[in-house]
PDB file of N, CA and C in Angstrom:
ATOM      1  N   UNK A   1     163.760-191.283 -39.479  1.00  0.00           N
ATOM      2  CA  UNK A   1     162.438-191.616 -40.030  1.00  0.00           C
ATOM      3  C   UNK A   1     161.348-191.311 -38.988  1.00  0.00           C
ATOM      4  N   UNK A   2     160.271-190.550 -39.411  1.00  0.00           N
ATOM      5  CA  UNK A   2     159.421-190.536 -38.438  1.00  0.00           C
ATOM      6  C   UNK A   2     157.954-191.418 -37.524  1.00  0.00           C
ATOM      7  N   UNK A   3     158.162-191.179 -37.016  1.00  0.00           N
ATOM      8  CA  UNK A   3     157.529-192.639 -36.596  1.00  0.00           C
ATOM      9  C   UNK A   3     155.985-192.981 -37.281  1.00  0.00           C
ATOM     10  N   UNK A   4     155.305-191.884 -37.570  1.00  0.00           N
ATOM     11  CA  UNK A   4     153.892-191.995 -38.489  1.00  0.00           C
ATOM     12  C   UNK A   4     154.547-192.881 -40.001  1.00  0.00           C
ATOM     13  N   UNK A   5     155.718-192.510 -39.999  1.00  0.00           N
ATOM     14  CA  UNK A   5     156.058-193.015 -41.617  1.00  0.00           C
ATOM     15  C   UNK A   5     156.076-194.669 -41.482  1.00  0.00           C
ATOM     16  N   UNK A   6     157.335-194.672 -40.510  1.00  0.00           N
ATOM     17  CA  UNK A   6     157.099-196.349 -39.733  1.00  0.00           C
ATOM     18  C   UNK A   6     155.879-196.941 -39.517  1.00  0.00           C
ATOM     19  N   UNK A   7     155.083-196.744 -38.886  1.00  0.00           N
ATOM     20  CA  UNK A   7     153.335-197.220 -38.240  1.00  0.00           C
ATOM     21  C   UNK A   7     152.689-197.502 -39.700  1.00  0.00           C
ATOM     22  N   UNK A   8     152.884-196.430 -41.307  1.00  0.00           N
ATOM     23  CA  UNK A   8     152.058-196.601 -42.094  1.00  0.00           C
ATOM     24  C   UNK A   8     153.192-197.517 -43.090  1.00  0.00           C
ATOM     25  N   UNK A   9     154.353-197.779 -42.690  1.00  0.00           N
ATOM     26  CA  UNK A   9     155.200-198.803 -43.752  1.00  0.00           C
ATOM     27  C   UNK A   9     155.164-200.332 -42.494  1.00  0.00           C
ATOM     28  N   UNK A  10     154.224-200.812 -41.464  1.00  0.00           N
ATOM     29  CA  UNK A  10     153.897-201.855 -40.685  1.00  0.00           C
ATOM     30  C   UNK A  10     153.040-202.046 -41.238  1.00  0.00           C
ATOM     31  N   UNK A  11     151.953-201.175 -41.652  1.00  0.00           N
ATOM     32  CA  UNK A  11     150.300-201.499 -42.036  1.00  0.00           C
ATOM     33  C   UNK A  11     150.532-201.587 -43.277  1.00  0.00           C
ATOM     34  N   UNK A  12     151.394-200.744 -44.097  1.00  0.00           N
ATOM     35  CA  UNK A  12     151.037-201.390 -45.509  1.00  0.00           C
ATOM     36  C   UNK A  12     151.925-203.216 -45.432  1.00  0.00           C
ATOM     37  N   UNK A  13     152.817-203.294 -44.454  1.00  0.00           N
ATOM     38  CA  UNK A  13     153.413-204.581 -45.196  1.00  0.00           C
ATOM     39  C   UNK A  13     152.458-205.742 -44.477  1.00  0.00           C
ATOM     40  N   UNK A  14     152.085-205.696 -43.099  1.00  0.00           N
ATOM     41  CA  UNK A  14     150.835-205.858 -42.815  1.00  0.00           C
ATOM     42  C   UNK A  14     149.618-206.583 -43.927  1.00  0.00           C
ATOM     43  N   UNK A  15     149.021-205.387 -44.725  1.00  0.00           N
ATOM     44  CA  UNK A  15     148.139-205.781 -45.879  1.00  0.00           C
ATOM     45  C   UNK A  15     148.640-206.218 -46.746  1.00  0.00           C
ATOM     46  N   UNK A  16     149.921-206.275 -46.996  1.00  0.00           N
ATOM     47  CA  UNK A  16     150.070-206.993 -48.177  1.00  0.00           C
ATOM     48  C   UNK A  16     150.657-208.522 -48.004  1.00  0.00           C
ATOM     49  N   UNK A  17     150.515-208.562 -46.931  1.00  0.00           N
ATOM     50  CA  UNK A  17     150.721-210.068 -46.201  1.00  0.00           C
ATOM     51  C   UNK A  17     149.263-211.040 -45.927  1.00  0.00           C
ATOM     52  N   UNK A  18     148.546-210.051 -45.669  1.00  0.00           N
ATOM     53  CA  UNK A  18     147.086-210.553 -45.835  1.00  0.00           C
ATOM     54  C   UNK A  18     146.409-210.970 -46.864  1.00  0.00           C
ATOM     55  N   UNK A  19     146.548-209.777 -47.928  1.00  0.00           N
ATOM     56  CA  UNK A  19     146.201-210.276 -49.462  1.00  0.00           C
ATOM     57  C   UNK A  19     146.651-210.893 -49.799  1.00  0.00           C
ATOM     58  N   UNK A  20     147.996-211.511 -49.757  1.00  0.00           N
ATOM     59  CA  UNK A  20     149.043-212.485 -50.194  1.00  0.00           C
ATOM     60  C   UNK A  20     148.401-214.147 -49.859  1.00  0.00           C
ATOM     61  N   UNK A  21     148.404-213.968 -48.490  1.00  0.00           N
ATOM     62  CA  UNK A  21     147.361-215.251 -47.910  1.00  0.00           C
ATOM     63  C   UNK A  21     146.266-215.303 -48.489  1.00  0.00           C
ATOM     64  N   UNK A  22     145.125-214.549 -48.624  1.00  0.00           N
ATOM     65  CA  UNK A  22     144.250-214.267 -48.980  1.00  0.00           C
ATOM     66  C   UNK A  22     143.827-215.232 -49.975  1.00  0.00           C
ATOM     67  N   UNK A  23     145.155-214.463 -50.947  1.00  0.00           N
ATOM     68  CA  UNK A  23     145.055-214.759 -52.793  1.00  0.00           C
ATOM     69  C   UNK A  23     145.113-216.234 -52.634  1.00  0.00           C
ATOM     70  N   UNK A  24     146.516-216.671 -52.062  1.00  0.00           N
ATOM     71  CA  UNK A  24     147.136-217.866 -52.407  1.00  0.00           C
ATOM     72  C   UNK A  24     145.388-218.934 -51.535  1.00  0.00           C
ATOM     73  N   UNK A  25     144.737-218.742 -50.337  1.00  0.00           N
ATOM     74  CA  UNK A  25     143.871-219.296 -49.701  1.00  0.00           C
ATOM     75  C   UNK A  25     143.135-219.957 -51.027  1.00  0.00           C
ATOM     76  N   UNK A  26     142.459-218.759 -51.588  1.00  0.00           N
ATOM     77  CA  UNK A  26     141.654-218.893 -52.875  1.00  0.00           C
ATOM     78  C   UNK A  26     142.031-219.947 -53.812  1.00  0.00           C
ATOM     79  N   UNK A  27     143.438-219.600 -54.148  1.00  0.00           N
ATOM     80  CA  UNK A  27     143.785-220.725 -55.078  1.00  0.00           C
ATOM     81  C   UNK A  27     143.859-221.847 -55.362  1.00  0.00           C
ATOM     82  N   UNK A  28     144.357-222.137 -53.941  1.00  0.00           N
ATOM     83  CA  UNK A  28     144.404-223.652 -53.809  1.00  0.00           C
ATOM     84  C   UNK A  28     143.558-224.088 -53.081  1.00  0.00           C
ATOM     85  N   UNK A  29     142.172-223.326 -53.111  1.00  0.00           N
ATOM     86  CA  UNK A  29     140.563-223.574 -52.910  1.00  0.00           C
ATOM     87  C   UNK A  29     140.303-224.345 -54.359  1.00  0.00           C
ATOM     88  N   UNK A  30     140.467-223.154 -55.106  1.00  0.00           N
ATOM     89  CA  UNK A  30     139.691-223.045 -56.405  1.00  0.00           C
ATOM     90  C   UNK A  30     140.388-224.664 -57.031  1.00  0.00           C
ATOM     91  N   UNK A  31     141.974-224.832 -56.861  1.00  0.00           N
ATOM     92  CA  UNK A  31     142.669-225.565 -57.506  1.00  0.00           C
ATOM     93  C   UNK A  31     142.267-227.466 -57.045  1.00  0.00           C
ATOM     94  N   UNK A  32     141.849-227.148 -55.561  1.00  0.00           N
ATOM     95  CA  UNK A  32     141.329-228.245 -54.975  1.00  0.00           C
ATOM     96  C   UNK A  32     140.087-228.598 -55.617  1.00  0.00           C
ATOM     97  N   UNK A  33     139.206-227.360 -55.856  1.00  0.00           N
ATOM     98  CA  UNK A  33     137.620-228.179 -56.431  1.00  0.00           C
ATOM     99  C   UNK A  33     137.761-228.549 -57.460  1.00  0.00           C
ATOM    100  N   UNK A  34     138.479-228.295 -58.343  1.00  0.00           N
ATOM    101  CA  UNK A  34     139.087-228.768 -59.773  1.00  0.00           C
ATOM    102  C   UNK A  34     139.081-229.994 -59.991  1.00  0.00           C
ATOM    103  N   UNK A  35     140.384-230.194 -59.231  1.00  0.00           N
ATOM    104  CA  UNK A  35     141.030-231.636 -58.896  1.00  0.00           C
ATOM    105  C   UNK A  35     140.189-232.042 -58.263  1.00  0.00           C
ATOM    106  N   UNK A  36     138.870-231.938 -57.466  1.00  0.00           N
ATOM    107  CA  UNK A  36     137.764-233.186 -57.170  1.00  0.00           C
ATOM    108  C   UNK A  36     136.885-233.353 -57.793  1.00  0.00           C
ATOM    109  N   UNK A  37     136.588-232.263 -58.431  1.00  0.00           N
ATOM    110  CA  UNK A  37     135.750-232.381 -59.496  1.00  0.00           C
ATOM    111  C   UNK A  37     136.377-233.169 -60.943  1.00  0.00           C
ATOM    112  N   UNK A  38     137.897-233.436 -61.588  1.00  0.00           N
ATOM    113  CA  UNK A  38     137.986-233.854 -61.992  1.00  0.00           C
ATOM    114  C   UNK A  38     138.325-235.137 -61.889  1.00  0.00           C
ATOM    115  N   UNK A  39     138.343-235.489 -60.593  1.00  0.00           N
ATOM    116  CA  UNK A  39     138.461-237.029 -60.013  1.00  0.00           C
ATOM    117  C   UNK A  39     137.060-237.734 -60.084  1.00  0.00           C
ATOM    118  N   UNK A  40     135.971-236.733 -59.745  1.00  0.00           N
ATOM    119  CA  UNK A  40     134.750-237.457 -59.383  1.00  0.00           C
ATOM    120  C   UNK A  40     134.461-237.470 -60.937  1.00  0.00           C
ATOM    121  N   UNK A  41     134.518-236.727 -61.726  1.00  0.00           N
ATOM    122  CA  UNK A  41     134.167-237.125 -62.829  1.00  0.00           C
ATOM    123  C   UNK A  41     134.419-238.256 -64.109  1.00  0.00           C
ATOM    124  N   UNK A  42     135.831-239.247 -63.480  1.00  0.00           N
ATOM    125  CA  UNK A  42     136.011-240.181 -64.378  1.00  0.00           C
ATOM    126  C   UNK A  42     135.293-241.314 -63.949  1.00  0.00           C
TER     127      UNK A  42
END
């Protein structure tokens, strides 16, 4: 395998470890204001 192939199969798994965090960060952002918002609201 050549090593440019290696360096660009680090960076893609790399980014898709980032977006992964990323996504999930968001979610259980979004999932938290929910749930306080539906606490503060009763």
């Amino acid at each position: 395998m050549p090593i440019y192939a290696q360096i660009l199969l680090i960076v893609g798994a790399v980014a898709c470890i980032v977006l992964a965090v990323i996504i999930v960060y968001y979610v259980l952002k979004g999932t938290a204001y929910l749930v306080y918002y539906i606490l503060k609201g009763t």
